[in-house]
C-alpha atoms as a PDB file:
ATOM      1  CA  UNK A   1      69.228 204.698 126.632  1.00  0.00           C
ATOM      2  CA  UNK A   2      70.404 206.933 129.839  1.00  0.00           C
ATOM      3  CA  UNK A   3      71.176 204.565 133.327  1.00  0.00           C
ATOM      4  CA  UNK A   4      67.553 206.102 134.420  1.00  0.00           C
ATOM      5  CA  UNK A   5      65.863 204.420 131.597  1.00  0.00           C
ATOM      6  CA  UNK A   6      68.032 201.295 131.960  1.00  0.00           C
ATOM      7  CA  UNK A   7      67.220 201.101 136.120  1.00  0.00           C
ATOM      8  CA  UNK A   8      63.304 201.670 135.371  1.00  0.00           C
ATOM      9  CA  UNK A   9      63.415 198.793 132.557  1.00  0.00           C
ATOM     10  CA  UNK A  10      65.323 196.568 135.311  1.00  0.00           C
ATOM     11  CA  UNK A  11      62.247 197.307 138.146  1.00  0.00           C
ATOM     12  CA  UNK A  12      59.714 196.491 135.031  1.00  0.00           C
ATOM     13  CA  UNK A  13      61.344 192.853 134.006  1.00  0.00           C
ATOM     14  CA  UNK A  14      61.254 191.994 137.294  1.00  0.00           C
ATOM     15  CA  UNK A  15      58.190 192.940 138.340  1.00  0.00           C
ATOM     16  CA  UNK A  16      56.873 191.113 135.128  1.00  0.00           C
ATOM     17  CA  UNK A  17      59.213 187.826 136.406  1.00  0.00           C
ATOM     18  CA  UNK A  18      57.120 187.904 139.691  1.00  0.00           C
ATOM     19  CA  UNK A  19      53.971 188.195 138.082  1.00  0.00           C
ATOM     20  CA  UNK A  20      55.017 185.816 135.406  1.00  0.00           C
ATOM     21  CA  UNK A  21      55.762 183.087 137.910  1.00  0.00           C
ATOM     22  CA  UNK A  22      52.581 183.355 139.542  1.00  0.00           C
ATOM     23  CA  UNK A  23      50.740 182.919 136.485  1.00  0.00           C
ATOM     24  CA  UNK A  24      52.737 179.919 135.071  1.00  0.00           C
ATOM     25  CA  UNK A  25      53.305 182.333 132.003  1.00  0.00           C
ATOM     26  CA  UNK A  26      55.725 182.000 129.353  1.00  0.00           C
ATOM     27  CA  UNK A  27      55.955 185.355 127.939  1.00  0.00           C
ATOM     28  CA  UNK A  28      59.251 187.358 127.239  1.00  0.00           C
ATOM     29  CA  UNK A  29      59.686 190.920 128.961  1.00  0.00           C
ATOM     30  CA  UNK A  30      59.551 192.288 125.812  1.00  0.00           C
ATOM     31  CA  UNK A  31      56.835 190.525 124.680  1.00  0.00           C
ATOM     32  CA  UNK A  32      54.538 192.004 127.986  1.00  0.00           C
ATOM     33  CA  UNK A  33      55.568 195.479 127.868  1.00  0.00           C
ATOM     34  CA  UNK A  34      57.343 196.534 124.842  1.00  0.00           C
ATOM     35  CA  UNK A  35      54.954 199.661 123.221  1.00  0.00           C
ATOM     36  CA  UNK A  36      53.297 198.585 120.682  1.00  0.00           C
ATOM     37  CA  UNK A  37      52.710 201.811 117.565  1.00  0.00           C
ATOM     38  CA  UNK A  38      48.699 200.605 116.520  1.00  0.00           C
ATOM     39  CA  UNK A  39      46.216 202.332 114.412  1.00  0.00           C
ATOM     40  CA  UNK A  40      43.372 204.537 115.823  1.00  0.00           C
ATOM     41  CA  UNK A  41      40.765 201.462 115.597  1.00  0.00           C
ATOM     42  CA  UNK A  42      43.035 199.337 117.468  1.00  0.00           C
ATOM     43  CA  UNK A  43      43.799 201.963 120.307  1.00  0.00           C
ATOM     44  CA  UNK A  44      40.018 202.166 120.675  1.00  0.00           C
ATOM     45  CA  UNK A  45      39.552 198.335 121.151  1.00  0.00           C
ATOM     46  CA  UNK A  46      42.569 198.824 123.665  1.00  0.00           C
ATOM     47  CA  UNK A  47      40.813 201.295 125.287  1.00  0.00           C
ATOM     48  CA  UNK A  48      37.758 200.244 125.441  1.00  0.00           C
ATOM     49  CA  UNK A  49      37.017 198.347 128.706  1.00  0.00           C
ATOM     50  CA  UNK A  50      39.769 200.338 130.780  1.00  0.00           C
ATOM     51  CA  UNK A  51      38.336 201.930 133.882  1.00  0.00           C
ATOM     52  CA  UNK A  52      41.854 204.228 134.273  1.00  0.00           C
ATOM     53  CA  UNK A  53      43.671 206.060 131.738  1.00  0.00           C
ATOM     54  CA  UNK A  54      46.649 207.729 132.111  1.00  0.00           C
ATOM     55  CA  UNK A  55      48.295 209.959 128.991  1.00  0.00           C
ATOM     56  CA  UNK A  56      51.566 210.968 128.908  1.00  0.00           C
ATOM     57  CA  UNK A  57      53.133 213.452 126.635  1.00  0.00           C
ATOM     58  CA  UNK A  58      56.300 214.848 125.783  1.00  0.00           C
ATOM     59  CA  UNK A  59      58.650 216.892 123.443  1.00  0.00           C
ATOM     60  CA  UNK A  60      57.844 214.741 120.370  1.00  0.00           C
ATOM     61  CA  UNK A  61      54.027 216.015 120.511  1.00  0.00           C
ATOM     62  CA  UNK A  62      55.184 219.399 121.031  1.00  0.00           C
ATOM     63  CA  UNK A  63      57.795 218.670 118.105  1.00  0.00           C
ATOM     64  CA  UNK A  64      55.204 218.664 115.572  1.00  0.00           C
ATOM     65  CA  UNK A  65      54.142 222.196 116.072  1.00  0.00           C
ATOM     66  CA  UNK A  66      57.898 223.495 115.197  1.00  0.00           C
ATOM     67  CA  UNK A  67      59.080 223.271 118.503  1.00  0.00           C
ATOM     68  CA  UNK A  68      62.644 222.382 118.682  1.00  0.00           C
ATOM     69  CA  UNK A  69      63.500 219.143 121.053  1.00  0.00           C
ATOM     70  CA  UNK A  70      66.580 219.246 123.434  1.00  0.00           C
ATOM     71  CA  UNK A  71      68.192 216.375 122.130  1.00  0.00           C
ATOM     72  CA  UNK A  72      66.694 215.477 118.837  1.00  0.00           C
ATOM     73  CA  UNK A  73      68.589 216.074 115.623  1.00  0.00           C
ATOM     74  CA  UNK A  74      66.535 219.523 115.152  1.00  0.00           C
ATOM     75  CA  UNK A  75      67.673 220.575 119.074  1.00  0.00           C
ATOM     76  CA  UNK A  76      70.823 221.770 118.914  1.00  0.00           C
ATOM     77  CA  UNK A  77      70.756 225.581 120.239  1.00  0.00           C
ATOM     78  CA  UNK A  78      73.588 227.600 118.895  1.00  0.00           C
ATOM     79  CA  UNK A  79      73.473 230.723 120.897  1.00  0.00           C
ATOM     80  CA  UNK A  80      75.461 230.954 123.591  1.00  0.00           C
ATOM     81  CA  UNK A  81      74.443 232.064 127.789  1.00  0.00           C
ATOM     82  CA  UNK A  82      77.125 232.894 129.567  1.00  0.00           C
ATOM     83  CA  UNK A  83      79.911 230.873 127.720  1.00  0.00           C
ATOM     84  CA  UNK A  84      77.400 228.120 127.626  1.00  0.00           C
ATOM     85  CA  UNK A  85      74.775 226.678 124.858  1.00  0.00           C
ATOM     86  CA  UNK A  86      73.897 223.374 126.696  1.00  0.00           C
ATOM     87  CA  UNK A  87      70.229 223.598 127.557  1.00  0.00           C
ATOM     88  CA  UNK A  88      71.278 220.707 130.482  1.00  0.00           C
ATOM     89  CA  UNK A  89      73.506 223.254 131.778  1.00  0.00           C
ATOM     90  CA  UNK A  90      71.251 226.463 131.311  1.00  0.00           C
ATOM     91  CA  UNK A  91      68.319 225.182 132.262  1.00  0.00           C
ATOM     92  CA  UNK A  92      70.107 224.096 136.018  1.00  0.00           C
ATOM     93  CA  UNK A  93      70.025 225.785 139.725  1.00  0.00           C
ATOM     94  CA  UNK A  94      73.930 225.892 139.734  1.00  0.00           C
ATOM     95  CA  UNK A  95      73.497 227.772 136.657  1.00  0.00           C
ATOM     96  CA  UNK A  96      71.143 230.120 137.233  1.00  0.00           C
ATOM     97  CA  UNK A  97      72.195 231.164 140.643  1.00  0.00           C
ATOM     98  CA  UNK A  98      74.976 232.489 138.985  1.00  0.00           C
ATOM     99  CA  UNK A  99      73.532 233.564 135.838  1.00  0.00           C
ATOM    100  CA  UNK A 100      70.016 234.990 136.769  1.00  0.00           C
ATOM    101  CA  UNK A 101      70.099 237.058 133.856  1.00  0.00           C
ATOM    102  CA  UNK A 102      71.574 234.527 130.998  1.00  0.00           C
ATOM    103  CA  UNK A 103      68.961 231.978 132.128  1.00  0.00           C
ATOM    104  CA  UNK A 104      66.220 234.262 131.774  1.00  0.00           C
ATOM    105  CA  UNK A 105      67.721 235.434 128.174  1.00  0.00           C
ATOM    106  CA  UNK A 106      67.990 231.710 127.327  1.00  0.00           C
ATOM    107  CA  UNK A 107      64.205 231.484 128.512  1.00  0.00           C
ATOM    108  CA  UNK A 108      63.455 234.612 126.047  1.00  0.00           C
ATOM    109  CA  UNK A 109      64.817 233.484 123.433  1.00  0.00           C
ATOM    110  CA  UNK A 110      62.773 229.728 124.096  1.00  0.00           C
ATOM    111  CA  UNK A 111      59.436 232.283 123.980  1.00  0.00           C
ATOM    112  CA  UNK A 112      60.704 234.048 120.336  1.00  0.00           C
ATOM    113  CA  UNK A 113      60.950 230.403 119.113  1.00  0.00           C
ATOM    114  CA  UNK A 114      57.142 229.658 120.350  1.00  0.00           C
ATOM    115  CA  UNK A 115      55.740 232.914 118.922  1.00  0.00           C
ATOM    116  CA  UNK A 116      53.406 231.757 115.838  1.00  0.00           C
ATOM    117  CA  UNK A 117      53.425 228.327 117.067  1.00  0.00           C
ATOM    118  CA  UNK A 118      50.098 226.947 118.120  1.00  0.00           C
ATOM    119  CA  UNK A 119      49.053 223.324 119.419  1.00  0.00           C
ATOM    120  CA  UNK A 120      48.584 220.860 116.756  1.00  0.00           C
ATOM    121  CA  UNK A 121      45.959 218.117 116.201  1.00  0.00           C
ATOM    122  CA  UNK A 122      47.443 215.892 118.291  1.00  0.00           C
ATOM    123  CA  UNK A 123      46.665 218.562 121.642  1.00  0.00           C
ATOM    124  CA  UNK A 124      43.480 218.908 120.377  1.00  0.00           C
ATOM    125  CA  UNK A 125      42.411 214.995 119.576  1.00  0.00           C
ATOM    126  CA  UNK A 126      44.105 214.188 123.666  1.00  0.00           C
ATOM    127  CA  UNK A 127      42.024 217.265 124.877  1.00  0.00           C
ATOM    128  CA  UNK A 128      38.836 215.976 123.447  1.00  0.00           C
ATOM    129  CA  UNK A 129      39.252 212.588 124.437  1.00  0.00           C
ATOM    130  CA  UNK A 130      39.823 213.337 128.329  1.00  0.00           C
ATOM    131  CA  UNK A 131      36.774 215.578 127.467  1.00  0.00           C
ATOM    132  CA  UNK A 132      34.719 212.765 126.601  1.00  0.00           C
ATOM    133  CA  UNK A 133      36.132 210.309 128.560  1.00  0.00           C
ATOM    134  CA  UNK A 134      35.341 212.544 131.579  1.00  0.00           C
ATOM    135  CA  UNK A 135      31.614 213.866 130.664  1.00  0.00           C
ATOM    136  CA  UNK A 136      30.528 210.498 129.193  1.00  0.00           C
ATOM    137  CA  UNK A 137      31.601 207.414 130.600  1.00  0.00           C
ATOM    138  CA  UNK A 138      32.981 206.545 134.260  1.00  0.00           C
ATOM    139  CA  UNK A 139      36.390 206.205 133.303  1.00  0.00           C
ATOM    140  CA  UNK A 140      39.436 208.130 135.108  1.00  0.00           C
ATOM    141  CA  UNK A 141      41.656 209.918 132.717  1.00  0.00           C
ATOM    142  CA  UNK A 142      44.481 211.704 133.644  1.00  0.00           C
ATOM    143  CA  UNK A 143      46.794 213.881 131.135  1.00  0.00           C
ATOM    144  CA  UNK A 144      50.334 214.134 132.223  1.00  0.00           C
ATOM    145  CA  UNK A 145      53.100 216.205 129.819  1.00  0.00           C
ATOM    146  CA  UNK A 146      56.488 216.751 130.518  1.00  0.00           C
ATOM    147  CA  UNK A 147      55.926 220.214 128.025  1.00  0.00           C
ATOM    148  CA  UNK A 148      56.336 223.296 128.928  1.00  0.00           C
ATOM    149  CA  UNK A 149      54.920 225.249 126.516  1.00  0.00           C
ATOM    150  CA  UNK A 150      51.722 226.004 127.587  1.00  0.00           C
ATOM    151  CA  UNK A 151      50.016 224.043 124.496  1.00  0.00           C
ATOM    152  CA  UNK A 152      47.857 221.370 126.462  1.00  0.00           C
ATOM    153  CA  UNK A 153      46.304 224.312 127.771  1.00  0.00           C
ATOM    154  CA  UNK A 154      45.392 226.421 125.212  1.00  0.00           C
ATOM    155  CA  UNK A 155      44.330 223.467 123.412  1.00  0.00           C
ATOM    156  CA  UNK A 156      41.272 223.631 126.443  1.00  0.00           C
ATOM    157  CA  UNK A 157      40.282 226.701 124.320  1.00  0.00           C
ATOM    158  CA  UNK A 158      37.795 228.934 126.426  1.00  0.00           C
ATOM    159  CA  UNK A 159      37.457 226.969 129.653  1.00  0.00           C
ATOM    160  CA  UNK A 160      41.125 227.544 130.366  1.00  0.00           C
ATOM    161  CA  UNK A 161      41.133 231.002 129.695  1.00  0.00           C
ATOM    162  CA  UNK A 162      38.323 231.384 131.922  1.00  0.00           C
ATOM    163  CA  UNK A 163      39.084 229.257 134.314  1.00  0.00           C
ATOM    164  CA  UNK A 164      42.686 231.342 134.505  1.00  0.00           C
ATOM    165  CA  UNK A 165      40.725 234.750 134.676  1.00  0.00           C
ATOM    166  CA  UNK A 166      38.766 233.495 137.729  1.00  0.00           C
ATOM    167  CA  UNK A 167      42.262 232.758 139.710  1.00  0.00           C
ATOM    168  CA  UNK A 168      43.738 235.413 141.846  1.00  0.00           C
ATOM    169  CA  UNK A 169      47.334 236.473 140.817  1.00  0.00           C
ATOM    170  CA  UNK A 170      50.102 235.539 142.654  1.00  0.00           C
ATOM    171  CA  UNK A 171      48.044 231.984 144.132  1.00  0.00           C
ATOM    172  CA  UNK A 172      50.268 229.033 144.600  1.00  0.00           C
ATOM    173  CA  UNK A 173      47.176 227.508 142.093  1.00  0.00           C
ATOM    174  CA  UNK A 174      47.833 230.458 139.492  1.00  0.00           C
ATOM    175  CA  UNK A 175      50.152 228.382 137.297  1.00  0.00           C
ATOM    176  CA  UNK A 176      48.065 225.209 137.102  1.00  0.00           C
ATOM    177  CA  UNK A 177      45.158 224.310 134.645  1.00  0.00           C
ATOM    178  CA  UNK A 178      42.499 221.600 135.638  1.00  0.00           C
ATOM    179  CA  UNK A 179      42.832 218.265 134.668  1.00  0.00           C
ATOM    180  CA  UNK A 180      46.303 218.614 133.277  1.00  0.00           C
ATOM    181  CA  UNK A 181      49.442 217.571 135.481  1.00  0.00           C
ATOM    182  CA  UNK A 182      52.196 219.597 133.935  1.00  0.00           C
ATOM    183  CA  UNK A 183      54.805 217.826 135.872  1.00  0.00           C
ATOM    184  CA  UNK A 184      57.709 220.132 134.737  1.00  0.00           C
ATOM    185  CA  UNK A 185      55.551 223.379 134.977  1.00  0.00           C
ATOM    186  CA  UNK A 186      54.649 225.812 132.112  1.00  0.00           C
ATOM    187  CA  UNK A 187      56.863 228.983 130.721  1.00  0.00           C
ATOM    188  CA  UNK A 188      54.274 231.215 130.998  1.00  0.00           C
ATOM    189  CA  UNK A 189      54.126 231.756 134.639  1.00  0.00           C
ATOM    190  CA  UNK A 190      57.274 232.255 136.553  1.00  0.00           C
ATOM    191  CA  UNK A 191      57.440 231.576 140.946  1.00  0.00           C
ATOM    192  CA  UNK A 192      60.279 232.614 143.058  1.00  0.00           C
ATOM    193  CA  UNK A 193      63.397 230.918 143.079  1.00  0.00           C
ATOM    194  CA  UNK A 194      63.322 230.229 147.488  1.00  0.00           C
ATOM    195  CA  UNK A 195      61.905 227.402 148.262  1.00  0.00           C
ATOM    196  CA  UNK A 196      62.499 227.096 152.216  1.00  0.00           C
ATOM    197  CA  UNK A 197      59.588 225.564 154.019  1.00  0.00           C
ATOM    198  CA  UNK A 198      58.377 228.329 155.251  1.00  0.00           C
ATOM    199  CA  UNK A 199      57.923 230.470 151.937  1.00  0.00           C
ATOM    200  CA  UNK A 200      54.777 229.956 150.529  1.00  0.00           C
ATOM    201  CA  UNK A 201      55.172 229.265 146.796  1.00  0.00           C
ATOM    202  CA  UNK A 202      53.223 232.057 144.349  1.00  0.00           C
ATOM    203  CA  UNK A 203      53.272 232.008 140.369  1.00  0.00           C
ATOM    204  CA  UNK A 204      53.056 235.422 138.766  1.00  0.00           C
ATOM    205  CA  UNK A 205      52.004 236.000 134.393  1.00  0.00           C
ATOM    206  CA  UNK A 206      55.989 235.869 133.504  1.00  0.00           C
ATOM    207  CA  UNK A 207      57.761 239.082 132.186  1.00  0.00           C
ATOM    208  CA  UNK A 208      58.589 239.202 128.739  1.00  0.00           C
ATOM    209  CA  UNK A 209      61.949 240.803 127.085  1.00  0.00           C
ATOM    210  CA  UNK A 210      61.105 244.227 127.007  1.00  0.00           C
ATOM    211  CA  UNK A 211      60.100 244.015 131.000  1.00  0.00           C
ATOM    212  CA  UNK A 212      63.151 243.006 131.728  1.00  0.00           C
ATOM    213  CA  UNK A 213      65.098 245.169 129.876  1.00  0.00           C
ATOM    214  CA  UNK A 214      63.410 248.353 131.655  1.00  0.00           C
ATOM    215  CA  UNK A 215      63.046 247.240 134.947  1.00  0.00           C
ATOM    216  CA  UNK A 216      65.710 244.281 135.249  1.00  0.00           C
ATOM    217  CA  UNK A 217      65.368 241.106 137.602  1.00  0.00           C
ATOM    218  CA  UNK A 218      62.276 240.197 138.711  1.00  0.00           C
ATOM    219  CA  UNK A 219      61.813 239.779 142.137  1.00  0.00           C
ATOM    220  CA  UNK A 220      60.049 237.904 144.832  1.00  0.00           C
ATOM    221  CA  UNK A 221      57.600 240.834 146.114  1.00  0.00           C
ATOM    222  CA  UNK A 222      57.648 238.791 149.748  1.00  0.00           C
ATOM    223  CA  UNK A 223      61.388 237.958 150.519  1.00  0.00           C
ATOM    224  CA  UNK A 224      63.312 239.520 147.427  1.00  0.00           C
ATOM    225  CA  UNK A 225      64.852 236.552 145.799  1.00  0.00           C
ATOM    226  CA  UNK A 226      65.097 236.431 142.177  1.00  0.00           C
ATOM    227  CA  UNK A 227      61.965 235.031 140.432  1.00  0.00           C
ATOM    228  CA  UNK A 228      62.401 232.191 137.842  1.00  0.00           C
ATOM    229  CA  UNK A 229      60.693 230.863 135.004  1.00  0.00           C
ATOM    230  CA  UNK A 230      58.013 228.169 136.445  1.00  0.00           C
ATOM    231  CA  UNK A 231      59.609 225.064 135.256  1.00  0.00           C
ATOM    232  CA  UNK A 232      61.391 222.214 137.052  1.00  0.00           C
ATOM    233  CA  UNK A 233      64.884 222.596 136.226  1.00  0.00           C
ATOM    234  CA  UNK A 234      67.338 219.974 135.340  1.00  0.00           C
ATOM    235  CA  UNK A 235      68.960 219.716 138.859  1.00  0.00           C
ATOM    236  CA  UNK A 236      65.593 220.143 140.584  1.00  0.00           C
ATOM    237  CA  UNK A 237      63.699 217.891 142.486  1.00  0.00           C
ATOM    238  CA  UNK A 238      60.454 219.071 143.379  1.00  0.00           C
ATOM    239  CA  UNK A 239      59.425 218.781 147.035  1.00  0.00           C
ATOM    240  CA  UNK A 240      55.980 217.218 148.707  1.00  0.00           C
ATOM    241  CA  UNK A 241      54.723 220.943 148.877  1.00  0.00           C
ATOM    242  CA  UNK A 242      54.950 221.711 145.892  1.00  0.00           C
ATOM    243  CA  UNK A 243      53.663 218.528 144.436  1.00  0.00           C
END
């Protein structure tokens, strides 16, 4: 467990303490607000009466359609970006500041890996039940991923790929896809790499290999900075305006 997950557990436990006290109740931490792993009958009971839903997702889900994690036993990446093969350290501001083009190689080399992989069942059961849950009963539910792979999306089928033909090219809404909060962005688009105040934030289709082997670094058609893949990096912290 990394010091963030330790810090978050330490807010939870005594939140719970508070709310324990309150209540005159007994129960453990652990025995409040450890997960639980339930069958699909009892998830629906869960679910059931809850008015709010929120779904989050990350590199496991995306783990069962081939795609390697960072950190699981199947992540290690053995190429090597500039004297580096740490995704922590690729996939970083520092880094590609002064590695535009190994960072965008790395980012390549991610989209080889994803050719001929497609979402899996899982995408498609969370799709169709923030479908449902949105057309046929009055409760909010919200899909949050931490993926960038563009999955979720596709998973939509149609209405995303409709929905993306109806938005203008180069929109600060380009790279986003109703009803799914892709909180560290999606691969396929690609924004420039200022973010001062006053630069207004645009996502672009991203370039693939070939592009940038012919015509080099992409660049920022308004200020000339060097685009970057449309993902939060690892030394990022998103601002309010681009929330």
């Amino acid at each position: 467990m990394d010091d963030y997950d330790k810090v978050l557990n330490k807010l939870a436990e005594g939140a719970s303490g508070a709310v324990d006290l309150a209540n005159g109740s007994n129960l453990t931490y652990d025995e409040k607000f450890k997960p639980k792993v339930v069958n699909p009958v009892e998830a629906a009971k869960s679910l059931k009466h809850c008015k709010r839903i929120a779904i989050m997702t990350g590199a496991g889900l995306s783990a069962a359609s081939g795609i390697p994690t960072f950190r699981g036993a199947e992540g290690f990446w053995t190429n090597s970006y500039a004297g580096y093969k740490d995704p922590t350290i690729i996939c970083t501001m520092k880094f590609f500041n002064e590695n535009p083009e190994a960072n965008w190689k790395w980012h390549f080399d991610f989209h080889d890996i994803l050719k001929g992989k497609k979402p899996n069942a899982g995408h498609y059961a969370i799709n169709n039940f923030v479908q449902w849950a949105k057309d046929s009963t009055n409760t909010e539910t919200c899909l949050f991923t931490q993926n960038v792979d563009n999955f979720h999306p596709e998973a939509v089928g149609k209405d995303y790929l409709n929905e993306r033909k109806s938005k203008v090219i180069g929109s600060s809404d380009y790279g986003f896809t109703k009803d799914i909060y892709e909180v560290h962005g999606n691969i396929a688009y690609m924004r420039c790499s200022n973010l001062a105040e006053d630069h207004a934030v645009k996502c672009y289709p991203t370039i693939r290999r070939e592009e940038f082997e012919a015509n080099g670094m992409p660049k920022c058609k308004e200020c000339g900075s060097n685009m970057k893949i449309h993902a939060m990096f690892f030394d990022e912290c998103y601002k309010e305006s681009l929330y």
